[in-house]
PDB file of N, CA and C in Angstrom:
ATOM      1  N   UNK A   1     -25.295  32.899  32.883  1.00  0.00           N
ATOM      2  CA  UNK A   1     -25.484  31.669  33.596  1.00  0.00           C
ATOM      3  C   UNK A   1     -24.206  30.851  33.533  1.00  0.00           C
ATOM      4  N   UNK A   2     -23.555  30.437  34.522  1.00  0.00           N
ATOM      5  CA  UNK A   2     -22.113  29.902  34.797  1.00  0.00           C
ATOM      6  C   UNK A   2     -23.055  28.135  34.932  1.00  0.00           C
ATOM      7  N   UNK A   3     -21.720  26.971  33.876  1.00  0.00           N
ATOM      8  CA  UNK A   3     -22.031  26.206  34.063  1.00  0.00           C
ATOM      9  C   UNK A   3     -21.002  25.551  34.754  1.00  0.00           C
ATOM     10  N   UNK A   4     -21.745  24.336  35.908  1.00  0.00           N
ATOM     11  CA  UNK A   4     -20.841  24.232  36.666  1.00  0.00           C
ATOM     12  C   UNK A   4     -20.321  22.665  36.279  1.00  0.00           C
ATOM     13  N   UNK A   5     -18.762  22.491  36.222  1.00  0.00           N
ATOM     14  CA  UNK A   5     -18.140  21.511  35.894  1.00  0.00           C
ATOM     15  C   UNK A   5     -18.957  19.885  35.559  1.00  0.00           C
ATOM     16  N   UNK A   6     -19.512  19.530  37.423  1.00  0.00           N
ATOM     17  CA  UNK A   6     -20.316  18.763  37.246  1.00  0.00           C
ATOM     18  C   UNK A   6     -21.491  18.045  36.298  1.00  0.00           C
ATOM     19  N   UNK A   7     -21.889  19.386  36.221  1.00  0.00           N
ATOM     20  CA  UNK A   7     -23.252  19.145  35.247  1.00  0.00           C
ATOM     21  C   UNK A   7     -22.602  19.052  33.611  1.00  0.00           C
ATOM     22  N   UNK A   8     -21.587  19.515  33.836  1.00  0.00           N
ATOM     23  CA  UNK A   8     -21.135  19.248  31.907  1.00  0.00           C
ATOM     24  C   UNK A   8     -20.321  18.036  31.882  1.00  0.00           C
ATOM     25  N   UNK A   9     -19.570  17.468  33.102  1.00  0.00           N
ATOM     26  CA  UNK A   9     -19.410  16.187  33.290  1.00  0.00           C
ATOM     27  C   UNK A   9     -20.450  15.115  33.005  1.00  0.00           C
ATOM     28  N   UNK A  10     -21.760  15.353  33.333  1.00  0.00           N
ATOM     29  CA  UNK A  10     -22.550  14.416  34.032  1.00  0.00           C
ATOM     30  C   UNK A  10     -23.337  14.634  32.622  1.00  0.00           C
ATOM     31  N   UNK A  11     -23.306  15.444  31.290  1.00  0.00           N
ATOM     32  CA  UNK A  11     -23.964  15.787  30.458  1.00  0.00           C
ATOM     33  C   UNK A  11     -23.258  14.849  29.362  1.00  0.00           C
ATOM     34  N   UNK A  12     -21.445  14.798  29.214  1.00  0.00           N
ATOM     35  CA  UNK A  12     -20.875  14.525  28.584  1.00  0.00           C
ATOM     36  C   UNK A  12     -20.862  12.485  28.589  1.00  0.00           C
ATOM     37  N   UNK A  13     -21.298  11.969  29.976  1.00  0.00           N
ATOM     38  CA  UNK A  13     -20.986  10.681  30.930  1.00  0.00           C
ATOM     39  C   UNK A  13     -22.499  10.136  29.991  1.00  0.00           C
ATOM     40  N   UNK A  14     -24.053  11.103  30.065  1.00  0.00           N
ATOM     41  CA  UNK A  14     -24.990  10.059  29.464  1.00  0.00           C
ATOM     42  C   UNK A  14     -25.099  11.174  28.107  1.00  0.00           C
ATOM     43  N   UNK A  15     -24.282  11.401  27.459  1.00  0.00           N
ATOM     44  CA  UNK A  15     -23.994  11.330  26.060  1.00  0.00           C
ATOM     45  C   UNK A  15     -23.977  10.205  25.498  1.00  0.00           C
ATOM     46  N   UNK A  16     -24.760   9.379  24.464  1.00  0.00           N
ATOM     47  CA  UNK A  16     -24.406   8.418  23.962  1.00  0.00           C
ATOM     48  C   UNK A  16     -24.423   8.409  22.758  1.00  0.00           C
ATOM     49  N   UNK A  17     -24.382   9.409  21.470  1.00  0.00           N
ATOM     50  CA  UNK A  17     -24.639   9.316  20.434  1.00  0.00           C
ATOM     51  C   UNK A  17     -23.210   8.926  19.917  1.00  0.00           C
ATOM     52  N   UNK A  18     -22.124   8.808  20.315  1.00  0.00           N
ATOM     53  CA  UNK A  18     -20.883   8.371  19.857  1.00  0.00           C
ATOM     54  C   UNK A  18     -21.051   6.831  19.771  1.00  0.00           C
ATOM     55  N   UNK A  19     -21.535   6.230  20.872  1.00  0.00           N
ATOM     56  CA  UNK A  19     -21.498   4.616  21.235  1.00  0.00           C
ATOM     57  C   UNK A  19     -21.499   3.635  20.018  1.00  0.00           C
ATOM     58  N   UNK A  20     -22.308   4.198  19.399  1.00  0.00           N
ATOM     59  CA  UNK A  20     -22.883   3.262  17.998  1.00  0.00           C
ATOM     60  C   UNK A  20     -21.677   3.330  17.242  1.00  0.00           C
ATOM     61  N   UNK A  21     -21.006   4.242  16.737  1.00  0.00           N
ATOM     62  CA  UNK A  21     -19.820   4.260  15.893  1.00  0.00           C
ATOM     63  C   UNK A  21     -18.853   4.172  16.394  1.00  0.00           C
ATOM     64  N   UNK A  22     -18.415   3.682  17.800  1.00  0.00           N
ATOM     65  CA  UNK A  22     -16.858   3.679  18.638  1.00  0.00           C
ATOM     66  C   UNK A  22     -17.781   1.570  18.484  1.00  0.00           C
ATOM     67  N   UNK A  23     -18.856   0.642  18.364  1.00  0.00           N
ATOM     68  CA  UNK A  23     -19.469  -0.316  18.669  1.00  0.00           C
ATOM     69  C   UNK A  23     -18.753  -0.932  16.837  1.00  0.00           C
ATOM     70  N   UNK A  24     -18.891  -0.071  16.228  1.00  0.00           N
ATOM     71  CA  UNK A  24     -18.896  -0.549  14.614  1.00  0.00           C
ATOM     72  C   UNK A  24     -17.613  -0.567  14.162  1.00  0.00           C
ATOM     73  N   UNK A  25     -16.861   0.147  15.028  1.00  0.00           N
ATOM     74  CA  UNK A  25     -15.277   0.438  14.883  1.00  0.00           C
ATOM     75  C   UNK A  25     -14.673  -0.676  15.397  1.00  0.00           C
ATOM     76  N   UNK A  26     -15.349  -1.308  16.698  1.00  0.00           N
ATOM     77  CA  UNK A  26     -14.587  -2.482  17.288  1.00  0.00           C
ATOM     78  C   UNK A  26     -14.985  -3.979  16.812  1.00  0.00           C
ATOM     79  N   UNK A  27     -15.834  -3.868  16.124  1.00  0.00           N
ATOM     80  CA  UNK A  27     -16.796  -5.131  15.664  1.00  0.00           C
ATOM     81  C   UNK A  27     -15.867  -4.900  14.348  1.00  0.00           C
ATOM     82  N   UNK A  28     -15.564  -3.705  13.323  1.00  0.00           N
ATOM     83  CA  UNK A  28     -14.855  -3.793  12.233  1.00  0.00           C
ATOM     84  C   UNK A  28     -13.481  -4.596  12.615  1.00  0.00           C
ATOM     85  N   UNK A  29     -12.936  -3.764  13.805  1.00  0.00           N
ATOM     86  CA  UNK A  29     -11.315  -4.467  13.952  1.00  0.00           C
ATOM     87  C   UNK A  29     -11.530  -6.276  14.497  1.00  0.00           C
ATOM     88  N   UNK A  30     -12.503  -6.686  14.874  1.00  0.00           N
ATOM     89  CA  UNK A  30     -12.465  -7.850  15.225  1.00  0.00           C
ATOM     90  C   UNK A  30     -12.332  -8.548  13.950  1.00  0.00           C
ATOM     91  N   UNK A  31     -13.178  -8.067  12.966  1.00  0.00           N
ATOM     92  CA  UNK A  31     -13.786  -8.708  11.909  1.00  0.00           C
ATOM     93  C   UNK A  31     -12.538  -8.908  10.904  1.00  0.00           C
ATOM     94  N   UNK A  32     -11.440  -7.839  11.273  1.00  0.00           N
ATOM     95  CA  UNK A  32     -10.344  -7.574  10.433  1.00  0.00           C
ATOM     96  C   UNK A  32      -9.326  -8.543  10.980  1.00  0.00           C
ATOM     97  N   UNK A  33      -9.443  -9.045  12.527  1.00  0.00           N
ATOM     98  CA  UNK A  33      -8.271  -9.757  12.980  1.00  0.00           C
ATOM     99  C   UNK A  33      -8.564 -10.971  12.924  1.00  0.00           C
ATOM    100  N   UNK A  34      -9.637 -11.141  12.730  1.00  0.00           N
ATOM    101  CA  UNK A  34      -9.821 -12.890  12.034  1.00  0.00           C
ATOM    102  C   UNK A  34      -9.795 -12.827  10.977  1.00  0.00           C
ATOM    103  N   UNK A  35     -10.229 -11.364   9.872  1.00  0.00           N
ATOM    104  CA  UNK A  35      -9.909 -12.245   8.748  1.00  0.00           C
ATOM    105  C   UNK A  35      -8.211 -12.545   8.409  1.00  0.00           C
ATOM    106  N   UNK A  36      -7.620 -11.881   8.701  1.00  0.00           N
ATOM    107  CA  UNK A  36      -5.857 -11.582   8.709  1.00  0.00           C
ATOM    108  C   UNK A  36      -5.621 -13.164   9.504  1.00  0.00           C
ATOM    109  N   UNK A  37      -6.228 -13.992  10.216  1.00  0.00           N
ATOM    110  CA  UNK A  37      -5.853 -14.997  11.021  1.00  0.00           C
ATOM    111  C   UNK A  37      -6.350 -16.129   9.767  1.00  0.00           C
ATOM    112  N   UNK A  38      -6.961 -15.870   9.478  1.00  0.00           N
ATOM    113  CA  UNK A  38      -8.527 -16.926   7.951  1.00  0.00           C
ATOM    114  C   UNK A  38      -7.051 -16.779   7.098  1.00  0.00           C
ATOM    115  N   UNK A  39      -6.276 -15.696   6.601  1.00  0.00           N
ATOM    116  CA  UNK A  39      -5.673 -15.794   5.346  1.00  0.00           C
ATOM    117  C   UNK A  39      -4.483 -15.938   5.550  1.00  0.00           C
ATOM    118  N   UNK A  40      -3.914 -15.988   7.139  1.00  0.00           N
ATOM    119  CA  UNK A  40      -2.725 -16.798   7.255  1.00  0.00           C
ATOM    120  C   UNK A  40      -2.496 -17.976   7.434  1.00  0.00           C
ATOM    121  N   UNK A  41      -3.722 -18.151   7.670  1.00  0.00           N
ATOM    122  CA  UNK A  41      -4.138 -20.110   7.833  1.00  0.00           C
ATOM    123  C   UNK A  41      -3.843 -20.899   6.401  1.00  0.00           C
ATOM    124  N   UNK A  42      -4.966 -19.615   5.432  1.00  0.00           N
ATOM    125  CA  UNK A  42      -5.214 -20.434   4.342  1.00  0.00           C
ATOM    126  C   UNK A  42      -4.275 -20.402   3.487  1.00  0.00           C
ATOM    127  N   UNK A  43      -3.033 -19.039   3.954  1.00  0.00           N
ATOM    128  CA  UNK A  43      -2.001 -18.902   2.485  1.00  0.00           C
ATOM    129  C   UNK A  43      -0.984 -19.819   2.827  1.00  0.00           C
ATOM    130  N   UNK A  44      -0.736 -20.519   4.338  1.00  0.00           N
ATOM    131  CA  UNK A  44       0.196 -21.865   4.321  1.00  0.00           C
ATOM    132  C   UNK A  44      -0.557 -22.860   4.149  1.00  0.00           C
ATOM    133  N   UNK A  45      -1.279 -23.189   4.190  1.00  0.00           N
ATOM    134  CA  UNK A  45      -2.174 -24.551   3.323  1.00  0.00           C
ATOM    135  C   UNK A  45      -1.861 -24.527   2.007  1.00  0.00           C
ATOM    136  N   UNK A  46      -2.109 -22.876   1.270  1.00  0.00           N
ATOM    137  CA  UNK A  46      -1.761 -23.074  -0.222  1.00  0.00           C
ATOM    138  C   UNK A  46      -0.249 -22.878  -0.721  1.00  0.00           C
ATOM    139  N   UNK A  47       0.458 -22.479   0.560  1.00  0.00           N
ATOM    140  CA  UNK A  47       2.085 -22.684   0.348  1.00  0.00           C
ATOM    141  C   UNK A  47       2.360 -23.781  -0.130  1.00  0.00           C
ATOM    142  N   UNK A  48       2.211 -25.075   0.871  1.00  0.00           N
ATOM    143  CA  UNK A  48       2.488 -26.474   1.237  1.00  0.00           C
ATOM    144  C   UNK A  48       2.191 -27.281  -0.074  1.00  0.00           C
ATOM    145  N   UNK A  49       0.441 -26.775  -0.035  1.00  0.00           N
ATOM    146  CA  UNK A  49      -0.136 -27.730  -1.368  1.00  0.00           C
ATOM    147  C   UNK A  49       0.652 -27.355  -3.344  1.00  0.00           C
ATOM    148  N   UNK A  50       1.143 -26.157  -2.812  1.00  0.00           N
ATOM    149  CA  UNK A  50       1.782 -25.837  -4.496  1.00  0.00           C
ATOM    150  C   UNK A  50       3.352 -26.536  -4.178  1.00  0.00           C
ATOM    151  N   UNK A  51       3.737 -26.226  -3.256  1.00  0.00           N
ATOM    152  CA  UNK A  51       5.146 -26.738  -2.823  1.00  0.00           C
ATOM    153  C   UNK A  51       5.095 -28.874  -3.124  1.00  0.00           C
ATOM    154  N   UNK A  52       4.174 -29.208  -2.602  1.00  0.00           N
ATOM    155  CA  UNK A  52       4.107 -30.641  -2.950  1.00  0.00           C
ATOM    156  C   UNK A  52       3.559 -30.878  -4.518  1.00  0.00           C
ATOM    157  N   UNK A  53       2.453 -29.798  -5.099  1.00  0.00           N
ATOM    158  CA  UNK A  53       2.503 -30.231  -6.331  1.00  0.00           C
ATOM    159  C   UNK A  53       3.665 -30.112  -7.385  1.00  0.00           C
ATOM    160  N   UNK A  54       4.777 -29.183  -7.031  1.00  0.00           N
ATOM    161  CA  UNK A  54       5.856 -28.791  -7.559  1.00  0.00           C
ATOM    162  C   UNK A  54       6.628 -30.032  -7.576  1.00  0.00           C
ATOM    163  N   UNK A  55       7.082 -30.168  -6.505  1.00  0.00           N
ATOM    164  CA  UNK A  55       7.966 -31.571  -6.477  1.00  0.00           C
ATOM    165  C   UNK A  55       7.040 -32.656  -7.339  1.00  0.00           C
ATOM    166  N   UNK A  56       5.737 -33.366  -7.400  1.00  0.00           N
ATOM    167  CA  UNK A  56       5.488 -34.081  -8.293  1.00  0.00           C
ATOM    168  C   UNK A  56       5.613 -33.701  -9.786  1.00  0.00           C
ATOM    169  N   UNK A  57       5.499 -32.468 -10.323  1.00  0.00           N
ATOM    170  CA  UNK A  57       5.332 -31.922 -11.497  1.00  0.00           C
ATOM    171  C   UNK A  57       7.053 -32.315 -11.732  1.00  0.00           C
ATOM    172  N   UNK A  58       7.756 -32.089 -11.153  1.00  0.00           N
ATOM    173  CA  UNK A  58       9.491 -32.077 -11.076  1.00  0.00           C
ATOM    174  C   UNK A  58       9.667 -33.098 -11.545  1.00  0.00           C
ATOM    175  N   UNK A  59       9.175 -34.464 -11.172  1.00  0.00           N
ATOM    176  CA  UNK A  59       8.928 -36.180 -11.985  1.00  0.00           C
ATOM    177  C   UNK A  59       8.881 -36.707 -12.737  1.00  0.00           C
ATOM    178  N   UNK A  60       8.097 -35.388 -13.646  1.00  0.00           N
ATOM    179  CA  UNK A  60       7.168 -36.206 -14.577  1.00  0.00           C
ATOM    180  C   UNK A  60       7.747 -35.696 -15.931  1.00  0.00           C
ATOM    181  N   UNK A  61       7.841 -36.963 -16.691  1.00  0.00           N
ATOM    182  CA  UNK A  61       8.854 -36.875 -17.956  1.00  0.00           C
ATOM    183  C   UNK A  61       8.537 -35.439 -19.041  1.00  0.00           C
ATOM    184  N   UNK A  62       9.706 -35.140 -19.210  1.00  0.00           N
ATOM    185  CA  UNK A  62       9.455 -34.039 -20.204  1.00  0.00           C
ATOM    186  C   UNK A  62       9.156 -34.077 -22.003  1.00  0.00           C
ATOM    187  N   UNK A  63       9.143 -35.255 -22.050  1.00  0.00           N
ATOM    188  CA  UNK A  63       9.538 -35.737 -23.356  1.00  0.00           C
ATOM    189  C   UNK A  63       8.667 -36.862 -23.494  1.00  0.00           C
ATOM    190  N   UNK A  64       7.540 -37.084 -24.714  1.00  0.00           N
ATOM    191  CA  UNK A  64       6.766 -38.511 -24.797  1.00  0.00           C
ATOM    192  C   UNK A  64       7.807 -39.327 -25.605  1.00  0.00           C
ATOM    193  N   UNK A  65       6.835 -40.675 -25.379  1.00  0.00           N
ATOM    194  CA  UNK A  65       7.633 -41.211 -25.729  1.00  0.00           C
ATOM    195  C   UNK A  65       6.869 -42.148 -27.611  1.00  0.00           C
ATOM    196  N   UNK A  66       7.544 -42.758 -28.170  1.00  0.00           N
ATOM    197  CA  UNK A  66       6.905 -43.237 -29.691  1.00  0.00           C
ATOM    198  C   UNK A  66       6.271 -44.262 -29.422  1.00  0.00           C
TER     199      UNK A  66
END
C-alpha cells in the first residue's frame, strides 16, 4: 500500500501531541525574559542604594570620642 504525500501531510498538519510541550517551552522563555528584566531592574536599585550608603558610611567618624 503506497502512501500518498498528501495524506502524510495532512496526518502530520492535525498531529497535535507536540503542541503542549512547544506551549510550555514558550510560556518558560517568557517567564525567563521577565525574570532577567525583574533582576536588572532590581540589581540597579541595589547598585545605587549600596553606592549611596557607601558614601554616608565614608562620613562617619572612625574614632569615638571621651
Amino acid at each position: 500500500m503506497q502512501i500518498k504525500k498528501s495524506d502524510h501531510l495532512e496526518g502530520l498538519l492535525s498531529d497535535e501531541r507536540g503542541l503542549t510541550t512547544v506551549e510550555y517551552i514558550i510560556i518558560l522563555c517568557l517567564i525567563a525574559v521577565v525574570g532577567f528584566a525583574i533582576w536588572k531592574k532590581f540589581g540597579e536599585t541595589v547598585k545605587a542604594k549600596v553606592g549611596g550608603a557607601d558614601s554616608v558610611v565614608g562620613t562617619l567618624p572612625t574614632e569615638s570620642a571621651p
